[in-house]
C-alpha atoms as a PDB file:
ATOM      1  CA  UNK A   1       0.000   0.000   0.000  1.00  0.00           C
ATOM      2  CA  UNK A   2       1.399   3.010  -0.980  1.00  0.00           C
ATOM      3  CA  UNK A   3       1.407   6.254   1.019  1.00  0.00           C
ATOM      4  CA  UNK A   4      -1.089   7.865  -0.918  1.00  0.00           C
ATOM      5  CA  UNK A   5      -3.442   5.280  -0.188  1.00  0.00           C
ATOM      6  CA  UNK A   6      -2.915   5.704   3.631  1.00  0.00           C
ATOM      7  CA  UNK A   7      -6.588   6.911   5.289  1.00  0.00           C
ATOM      8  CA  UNK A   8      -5.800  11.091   5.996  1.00  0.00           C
ATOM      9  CA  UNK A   9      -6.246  11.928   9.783  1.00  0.00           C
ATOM     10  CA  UNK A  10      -9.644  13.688  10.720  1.00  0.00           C
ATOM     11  CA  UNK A  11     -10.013  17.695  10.869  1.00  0.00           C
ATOM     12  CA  UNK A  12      -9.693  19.065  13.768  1.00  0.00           C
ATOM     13  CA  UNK A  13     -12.512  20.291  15.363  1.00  0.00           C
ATOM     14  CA  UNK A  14     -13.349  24.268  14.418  1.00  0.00           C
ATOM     15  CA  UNK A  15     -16.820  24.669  15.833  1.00  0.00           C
ATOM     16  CA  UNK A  16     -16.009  25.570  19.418  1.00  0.00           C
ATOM     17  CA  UNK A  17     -13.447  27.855  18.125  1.00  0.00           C
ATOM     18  CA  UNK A  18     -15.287  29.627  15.382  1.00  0.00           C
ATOM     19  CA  UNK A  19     -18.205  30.212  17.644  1.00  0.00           C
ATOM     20  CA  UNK A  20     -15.715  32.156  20.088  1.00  0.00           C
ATOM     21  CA  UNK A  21     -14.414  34.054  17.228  1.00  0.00           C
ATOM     22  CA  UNK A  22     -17.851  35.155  15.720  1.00  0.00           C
ATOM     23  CA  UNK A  23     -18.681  38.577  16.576  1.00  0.00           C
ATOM     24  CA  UNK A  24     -21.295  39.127  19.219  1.00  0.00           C
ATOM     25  CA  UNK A  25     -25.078  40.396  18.711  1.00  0.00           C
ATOM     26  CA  UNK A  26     -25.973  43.410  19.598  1.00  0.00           C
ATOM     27  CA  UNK A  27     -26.702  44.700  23.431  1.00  0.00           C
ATOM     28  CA  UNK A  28     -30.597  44.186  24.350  1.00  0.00           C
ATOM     29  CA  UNK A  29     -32.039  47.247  25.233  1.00  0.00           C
ATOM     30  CA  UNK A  30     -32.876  48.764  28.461  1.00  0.00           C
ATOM     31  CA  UNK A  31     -36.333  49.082  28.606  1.00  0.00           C
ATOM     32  CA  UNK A  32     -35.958  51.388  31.880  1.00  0.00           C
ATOM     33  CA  UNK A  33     -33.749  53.657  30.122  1.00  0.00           C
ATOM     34  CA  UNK A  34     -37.190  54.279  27.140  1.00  0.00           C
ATOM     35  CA  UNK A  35     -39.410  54.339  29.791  1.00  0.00           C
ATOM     36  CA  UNK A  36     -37.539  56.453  32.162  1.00  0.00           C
ATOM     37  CA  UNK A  37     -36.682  59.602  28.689  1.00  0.00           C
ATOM     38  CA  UNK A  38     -40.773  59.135  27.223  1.00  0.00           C
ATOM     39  CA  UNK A  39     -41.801  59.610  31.268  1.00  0.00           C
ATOM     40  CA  UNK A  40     -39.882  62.619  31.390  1.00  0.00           C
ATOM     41  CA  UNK A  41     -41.426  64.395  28.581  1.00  0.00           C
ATOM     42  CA  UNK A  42     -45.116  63.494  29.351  1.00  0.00           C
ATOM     43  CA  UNK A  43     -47.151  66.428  30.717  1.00  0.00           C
ATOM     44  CA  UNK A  44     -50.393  64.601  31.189  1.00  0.00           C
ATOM     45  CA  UNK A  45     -49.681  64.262  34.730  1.00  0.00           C
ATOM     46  CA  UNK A  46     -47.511  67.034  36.246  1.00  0.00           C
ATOM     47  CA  UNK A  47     -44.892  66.384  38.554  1.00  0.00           C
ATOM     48  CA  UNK A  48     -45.903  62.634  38.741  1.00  0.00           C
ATOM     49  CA  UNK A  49     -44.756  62.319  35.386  1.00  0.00           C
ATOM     50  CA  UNK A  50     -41.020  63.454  35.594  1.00  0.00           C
ATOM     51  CA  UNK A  51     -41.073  61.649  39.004  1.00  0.00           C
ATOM     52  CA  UNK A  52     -41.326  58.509  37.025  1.00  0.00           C
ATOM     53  CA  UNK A  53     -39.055  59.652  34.468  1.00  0.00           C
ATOM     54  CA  UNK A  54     -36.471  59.745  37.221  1.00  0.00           C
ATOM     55  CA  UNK A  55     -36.428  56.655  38.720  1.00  0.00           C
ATOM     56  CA  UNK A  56     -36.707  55.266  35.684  1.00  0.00           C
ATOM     57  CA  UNK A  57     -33.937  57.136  34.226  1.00  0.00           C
ATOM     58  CA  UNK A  58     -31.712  56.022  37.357  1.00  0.00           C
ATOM     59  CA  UNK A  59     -32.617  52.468  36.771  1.00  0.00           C
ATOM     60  CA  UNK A  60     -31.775  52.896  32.989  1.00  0.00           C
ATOM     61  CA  UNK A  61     -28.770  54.398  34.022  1.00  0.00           C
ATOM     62  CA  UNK A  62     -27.526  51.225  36.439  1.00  0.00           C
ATOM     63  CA  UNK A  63     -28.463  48.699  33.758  1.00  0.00           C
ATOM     64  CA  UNK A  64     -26.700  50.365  30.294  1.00  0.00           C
ATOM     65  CA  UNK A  65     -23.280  50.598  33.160  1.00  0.00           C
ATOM     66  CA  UNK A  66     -20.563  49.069  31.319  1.00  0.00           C
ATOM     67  CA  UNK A  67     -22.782  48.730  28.074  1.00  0.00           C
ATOM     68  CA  UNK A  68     -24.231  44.673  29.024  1.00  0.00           C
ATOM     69  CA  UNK A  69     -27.362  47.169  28.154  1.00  0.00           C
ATOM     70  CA  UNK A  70     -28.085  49.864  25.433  1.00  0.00           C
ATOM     71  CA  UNK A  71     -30.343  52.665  26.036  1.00  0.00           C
ATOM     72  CA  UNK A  72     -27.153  55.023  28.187  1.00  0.00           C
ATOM     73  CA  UNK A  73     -27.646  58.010  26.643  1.00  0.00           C
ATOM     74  CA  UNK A  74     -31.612  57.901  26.613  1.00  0.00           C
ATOM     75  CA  UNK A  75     -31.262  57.347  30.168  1.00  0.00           C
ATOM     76  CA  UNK A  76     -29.182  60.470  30.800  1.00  0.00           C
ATOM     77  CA  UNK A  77     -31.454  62.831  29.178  1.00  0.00           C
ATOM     78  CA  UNK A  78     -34.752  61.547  31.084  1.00  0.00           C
ATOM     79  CA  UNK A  79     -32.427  61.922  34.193  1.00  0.00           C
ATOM     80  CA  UNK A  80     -31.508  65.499  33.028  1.00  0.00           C
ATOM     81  CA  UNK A  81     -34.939  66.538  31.482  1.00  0.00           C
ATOM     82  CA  UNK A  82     -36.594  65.334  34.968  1.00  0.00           C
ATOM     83  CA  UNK A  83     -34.241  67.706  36.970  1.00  0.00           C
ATOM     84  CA  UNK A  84     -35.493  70.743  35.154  1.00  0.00           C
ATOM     85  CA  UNK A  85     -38.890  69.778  34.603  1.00  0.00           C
ATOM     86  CA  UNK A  86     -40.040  68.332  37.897  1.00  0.00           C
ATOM     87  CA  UNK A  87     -39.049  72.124  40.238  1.00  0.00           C
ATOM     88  CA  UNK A  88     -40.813  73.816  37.048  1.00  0.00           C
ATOM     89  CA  UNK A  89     -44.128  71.918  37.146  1.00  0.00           C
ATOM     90  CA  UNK A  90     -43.725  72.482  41.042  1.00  0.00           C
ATOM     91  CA  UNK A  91     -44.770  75.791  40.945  1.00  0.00           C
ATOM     92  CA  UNK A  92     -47.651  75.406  38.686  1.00  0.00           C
ATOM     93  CA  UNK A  93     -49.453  73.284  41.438  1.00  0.00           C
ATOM     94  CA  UNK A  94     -50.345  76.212  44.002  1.00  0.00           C
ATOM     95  CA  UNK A  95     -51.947  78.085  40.847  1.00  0.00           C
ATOM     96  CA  UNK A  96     -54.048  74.281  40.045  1.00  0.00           C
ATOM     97  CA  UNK A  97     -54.839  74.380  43.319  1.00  0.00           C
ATOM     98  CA  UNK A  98     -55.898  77.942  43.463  1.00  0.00           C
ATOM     99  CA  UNK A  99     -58.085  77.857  40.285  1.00  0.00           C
ATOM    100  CA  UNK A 100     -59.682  74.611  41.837  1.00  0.00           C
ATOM    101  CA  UNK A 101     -60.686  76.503  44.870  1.00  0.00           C
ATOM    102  CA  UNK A 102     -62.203  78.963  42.763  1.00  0.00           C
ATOM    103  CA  UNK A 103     -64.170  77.129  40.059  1.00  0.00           C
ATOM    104  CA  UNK A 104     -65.362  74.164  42.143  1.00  0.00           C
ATOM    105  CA  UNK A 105     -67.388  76.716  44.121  1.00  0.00           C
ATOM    106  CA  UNK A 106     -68.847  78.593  41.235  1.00  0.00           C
ATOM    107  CA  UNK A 107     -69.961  75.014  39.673  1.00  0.00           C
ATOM    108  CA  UNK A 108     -71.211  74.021  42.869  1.00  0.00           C
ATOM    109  CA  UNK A 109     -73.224  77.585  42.575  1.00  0.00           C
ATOM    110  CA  UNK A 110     -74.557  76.836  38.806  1.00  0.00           C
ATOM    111  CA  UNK A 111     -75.441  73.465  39.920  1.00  0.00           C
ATOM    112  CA  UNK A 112     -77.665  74.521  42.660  1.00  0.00           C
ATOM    113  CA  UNK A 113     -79.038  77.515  41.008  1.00  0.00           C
ATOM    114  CA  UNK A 114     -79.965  75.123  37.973  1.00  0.00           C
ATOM    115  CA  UNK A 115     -81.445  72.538  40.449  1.00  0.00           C
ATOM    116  CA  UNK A 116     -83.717  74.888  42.278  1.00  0.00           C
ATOM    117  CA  UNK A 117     -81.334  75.273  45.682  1.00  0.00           C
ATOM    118  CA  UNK A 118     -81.068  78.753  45.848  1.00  0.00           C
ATOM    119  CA  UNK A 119     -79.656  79.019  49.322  1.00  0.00           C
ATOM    120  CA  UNK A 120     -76.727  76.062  48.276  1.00  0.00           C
ATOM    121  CA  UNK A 121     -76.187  78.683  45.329  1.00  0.00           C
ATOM    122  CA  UNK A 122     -75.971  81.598  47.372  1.00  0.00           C
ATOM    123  CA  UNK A 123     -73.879  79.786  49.782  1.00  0.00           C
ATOM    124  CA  UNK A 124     -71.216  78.677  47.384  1.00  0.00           C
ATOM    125  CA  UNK A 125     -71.107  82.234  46.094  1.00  0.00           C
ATOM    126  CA  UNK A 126     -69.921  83.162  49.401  1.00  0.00           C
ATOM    127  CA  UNK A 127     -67.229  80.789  49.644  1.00  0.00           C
ATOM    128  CA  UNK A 128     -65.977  83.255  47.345  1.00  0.00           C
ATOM    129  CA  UNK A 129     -66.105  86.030  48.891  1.00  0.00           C
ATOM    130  CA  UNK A 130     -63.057  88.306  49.909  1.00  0.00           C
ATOM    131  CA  UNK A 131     -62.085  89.032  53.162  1.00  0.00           C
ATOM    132  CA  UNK A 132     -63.703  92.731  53.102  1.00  0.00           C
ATOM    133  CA  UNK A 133     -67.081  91.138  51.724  1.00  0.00           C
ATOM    134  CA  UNK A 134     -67.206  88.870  54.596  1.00  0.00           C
ATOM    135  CA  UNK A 135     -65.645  91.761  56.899  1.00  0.00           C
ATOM    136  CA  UNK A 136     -68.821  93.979  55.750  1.00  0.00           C
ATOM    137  CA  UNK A 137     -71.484  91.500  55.270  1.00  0.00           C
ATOM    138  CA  UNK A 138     -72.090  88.162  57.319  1.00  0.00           C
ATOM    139  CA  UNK A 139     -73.404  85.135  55.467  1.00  0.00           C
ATOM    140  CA  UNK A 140     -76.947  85.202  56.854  1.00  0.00           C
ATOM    141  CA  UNK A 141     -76.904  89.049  55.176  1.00  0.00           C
ATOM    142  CA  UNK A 142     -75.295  88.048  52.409  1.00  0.00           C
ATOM    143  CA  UNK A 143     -78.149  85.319  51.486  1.00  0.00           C
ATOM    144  CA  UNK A 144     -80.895  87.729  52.793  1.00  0.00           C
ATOM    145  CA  UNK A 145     -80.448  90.425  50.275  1.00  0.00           C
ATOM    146  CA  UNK A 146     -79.681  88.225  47.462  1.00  0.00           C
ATOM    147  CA  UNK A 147     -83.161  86.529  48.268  1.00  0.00           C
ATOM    148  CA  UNK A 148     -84.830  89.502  48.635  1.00  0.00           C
ATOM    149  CA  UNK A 149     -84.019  90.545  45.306  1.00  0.00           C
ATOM    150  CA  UNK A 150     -84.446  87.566  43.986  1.00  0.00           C
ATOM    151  CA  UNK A 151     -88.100  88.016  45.224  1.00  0.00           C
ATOM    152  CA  UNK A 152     -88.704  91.294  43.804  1.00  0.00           C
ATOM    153  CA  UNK A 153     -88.342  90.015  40.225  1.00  0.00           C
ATOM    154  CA  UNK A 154     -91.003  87.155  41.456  1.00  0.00           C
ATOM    155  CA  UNK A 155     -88.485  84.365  42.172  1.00  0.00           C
ATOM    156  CA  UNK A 156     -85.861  82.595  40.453  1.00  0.00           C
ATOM    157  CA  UNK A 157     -86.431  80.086  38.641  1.00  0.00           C
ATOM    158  CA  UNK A 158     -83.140  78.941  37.222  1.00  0.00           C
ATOM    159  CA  UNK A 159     -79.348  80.868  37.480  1.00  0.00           C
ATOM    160  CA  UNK A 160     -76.490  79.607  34.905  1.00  0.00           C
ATOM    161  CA  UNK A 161     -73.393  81.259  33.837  1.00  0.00           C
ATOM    162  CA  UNK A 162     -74.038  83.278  30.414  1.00  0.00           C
ATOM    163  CA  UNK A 163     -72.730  81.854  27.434  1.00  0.00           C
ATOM    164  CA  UNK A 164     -70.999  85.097  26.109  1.00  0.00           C
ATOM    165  CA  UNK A 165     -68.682  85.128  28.925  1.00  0.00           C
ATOM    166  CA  UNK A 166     -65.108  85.696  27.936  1.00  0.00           C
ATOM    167  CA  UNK A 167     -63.539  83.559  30.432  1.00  0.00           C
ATOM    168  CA  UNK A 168     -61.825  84.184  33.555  1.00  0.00           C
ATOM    169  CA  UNK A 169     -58.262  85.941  33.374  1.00  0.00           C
ATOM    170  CA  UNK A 170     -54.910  84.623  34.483  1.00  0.00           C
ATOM    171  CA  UNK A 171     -53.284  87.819  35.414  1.00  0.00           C
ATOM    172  CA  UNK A 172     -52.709  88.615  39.318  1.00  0.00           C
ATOM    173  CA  UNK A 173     -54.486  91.887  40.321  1.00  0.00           C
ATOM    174  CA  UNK A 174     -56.692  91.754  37.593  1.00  0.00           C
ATOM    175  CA  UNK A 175     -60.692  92.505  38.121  1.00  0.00           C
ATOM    176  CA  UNK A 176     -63.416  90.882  36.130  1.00  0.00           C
ATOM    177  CA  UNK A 177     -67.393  90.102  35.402  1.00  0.00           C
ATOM    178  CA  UNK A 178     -68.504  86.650  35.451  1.00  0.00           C
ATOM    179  CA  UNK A 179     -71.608  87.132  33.725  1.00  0.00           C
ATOM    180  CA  UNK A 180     -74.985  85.034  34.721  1.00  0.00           C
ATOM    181  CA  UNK A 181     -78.185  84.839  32.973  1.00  0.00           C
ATOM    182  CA  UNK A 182     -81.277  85.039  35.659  1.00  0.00           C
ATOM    183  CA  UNK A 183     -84.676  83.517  34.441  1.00  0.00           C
ATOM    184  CA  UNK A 184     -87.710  85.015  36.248  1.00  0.00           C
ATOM    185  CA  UNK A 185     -91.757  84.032  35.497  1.00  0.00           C
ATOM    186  CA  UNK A 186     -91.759  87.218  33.567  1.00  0.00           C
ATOM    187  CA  UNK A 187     -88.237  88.357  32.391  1.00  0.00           C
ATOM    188  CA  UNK A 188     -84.274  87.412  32.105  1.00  0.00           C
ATOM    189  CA  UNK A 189     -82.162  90.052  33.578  1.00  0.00           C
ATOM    190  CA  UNK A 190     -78.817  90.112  33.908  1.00  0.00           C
ATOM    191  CA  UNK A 191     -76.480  89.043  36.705  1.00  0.00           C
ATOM    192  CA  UNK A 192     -73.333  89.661  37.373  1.00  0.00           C
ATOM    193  CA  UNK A 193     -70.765  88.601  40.132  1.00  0.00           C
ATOM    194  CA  UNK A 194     -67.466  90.722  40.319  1.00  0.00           C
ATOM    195  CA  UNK A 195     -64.274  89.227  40.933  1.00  0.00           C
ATOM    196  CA  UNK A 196     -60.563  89.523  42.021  1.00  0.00           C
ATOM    197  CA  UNK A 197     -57.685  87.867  40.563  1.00  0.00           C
ATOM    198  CA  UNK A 198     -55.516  87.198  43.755  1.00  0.00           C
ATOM    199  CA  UNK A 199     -52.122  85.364  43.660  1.00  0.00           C
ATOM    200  CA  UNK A 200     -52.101  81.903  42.090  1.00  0.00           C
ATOM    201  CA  UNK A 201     -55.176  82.647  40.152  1.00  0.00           C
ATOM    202  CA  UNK A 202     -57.254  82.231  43.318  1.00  0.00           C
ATOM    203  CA  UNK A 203     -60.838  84.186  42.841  1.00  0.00           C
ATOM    204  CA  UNK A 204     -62.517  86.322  45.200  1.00  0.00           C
ATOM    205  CA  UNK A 205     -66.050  87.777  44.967  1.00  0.00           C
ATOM    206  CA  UNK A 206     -65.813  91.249  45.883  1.00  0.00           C
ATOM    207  CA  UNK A 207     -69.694  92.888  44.770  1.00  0.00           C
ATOM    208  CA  UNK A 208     -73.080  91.004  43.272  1.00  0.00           C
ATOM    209  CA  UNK A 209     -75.513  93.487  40.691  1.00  0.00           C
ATOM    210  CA  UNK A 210     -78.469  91.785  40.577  1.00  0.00           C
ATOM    211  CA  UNK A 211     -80.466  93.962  37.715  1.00  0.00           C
ATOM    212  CA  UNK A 212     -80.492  97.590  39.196  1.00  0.00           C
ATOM    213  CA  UNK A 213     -79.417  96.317  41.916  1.00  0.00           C
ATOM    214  CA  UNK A 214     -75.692  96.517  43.278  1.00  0.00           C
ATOM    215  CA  UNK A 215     -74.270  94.814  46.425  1.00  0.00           C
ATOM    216  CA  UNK A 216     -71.522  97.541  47.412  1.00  0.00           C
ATOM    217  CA  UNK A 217     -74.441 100.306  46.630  1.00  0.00           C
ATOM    218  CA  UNK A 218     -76.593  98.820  49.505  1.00  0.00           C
ATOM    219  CA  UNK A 219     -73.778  98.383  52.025  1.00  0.00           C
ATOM    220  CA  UNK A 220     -72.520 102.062  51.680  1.00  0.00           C
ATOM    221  CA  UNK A 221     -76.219 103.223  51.916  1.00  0.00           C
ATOM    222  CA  UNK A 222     -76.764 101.637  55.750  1.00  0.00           C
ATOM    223  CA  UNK A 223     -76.116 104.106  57.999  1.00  0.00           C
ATOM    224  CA  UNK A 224     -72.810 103.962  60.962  1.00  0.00           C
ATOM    225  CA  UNK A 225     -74.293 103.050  63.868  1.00  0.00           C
ATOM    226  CA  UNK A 226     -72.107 105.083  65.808  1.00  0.00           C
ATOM    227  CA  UNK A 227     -73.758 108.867  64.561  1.00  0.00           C
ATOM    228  CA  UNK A 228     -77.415 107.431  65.771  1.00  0.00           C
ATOM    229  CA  UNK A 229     -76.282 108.640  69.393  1.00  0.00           C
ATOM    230  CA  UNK A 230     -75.018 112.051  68.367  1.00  0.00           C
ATOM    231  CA  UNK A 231     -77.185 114.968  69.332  1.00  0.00           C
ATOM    232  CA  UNK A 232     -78.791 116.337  66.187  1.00  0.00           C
ATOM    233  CA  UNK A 233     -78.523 120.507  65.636  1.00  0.00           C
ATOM    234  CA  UNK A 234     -82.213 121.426  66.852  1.00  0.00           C
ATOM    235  CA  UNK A 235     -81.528 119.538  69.764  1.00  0.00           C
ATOM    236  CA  UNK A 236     -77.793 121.486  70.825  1.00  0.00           C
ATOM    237  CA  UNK A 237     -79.440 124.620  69.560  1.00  0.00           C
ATOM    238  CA  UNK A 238     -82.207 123.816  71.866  1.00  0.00           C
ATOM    239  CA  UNK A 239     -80.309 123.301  75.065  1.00  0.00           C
ATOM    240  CA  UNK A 240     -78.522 126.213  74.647  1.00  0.00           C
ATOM    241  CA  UNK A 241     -80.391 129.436  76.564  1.00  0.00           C
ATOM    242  CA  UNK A 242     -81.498 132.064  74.638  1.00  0.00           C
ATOM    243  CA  UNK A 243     -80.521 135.975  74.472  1.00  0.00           C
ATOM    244  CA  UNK A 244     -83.925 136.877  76.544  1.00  0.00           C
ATOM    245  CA  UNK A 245     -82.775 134.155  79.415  1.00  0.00           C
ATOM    246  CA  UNK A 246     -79.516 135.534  79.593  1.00  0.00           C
ATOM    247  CA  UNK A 247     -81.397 139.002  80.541  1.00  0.00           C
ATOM    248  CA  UNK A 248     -83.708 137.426  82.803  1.00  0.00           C
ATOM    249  CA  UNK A 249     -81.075 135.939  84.838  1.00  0.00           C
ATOM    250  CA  UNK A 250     -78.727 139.086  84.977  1.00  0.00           C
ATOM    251  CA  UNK A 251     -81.929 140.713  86.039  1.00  0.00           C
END
């Protein structure tokens, strides 16, 4: 047999090796580090939102360390974007807060008006009321001569915002109308509630005109209860003696 004819030896065995040598796949990537930069950017839910997007961020962050994860750089700008945004939307919650205090009352008020309460309607229009309405004018006053005047158009029958209002404003310090629509047996008329812008867009009802009618009007008309114990001219000029008393006397 000649050496040709000899059987070769077997290939060695390249699998193993070639499977070492074959490049790897890429990283998976970290879903914390997505979730964490879209959480960041949502406004739907203030505050909460960039909350998220910073833990998320941070987790992002801890998982793309040493790149077993992709996603780094997505999770570094939903960490940075959550910084600024979360002391930003801070703020804005006192002014929330103060418009809720504001308009919860007047729907509680169109609501009751609408449903035939007009004492729940009155009531909720003083939980508006400013310090120096409430200073001037208790709420048992306050509901008396809104009823009364109320009465001398026959009765309400139904009170709802009017439709051609043009909104409340968002300025502090500013003054504005909130227009109503009153429907009597026998007419409409117009009402209209005044109101102060205060700080954080918090409303305060200052003055009510009720047709002809005005609030502040009928406060400054009552009369200071301090002059009714003054003594009146005819009354000094009275005690006082006279020229032909004064001649009498020296008589």
């Amino acid at each position: 047999m000649s050496p040709f004819d000899a059987p070769h030896p077997p290939a060695p065995q390249q699998d193993a090796f070639d499977a070492e040598m074959m490049p790897a796949g890429p990283a998976p990537m970290s879903i914390m580090a997505v979730v964490g930069f879209v959480s960041s950017l949502m406004v739907c839910c203030p505050v909460l939102s960039p909350l998220l997007g910073l833990i998320f961020s941070l987790v992002g962050l801890s998982q793309t360390k040493g790149g077993v994860r992709r996603g780094r750089g997505l999770a570094i700008a939903g960490l940075i974007i959550s910084i600024v945004v979360i002391p930003l939307q801070g703020l804005g919650i006192p002014m929330v807060v103060g418009r809720a205090k504001s308009w919860i009352p007047i729907a509680v008020a169109t609501t009751a008006f609408q449903s035939g309460d007009i004492d729940a309607g009155i009531a909720a229009w003083y939980d508006l009321a400013s310090d120096d309405l409430k200073s001037a004018m208790t709420e048992d006053e306050f509901t008396t001569w809104v009823n009364a005047e109320f009465k001398k158009h026959g009765g309400l029958q139904s009170l709802q915002l009017s439709p051609n209002q043009k909104g409340a404003p968002s300025l502090d310090g500013e003054r504005t109308q909130l227009p109503w629509r009153a429907q009597f047996p026998s007419e409409t008329i117009d009402v209209y509630t005044d109101i102060r812008i205060g700080s954080w867009g918090r409303m305060f009802l200052e003055n009510v005109t009720i047709g002809d009618a005005e609030l502040i009007a009928t406060k400054d008309s009552q009369p200071d209860s301090g002059t009714g114990d003054e003594p009146t001219d005819e009354k000094s000029a009275g005690d006082e003696p006279t020229d032909a008393e004064d001649t009498d006397e020296d008589g």
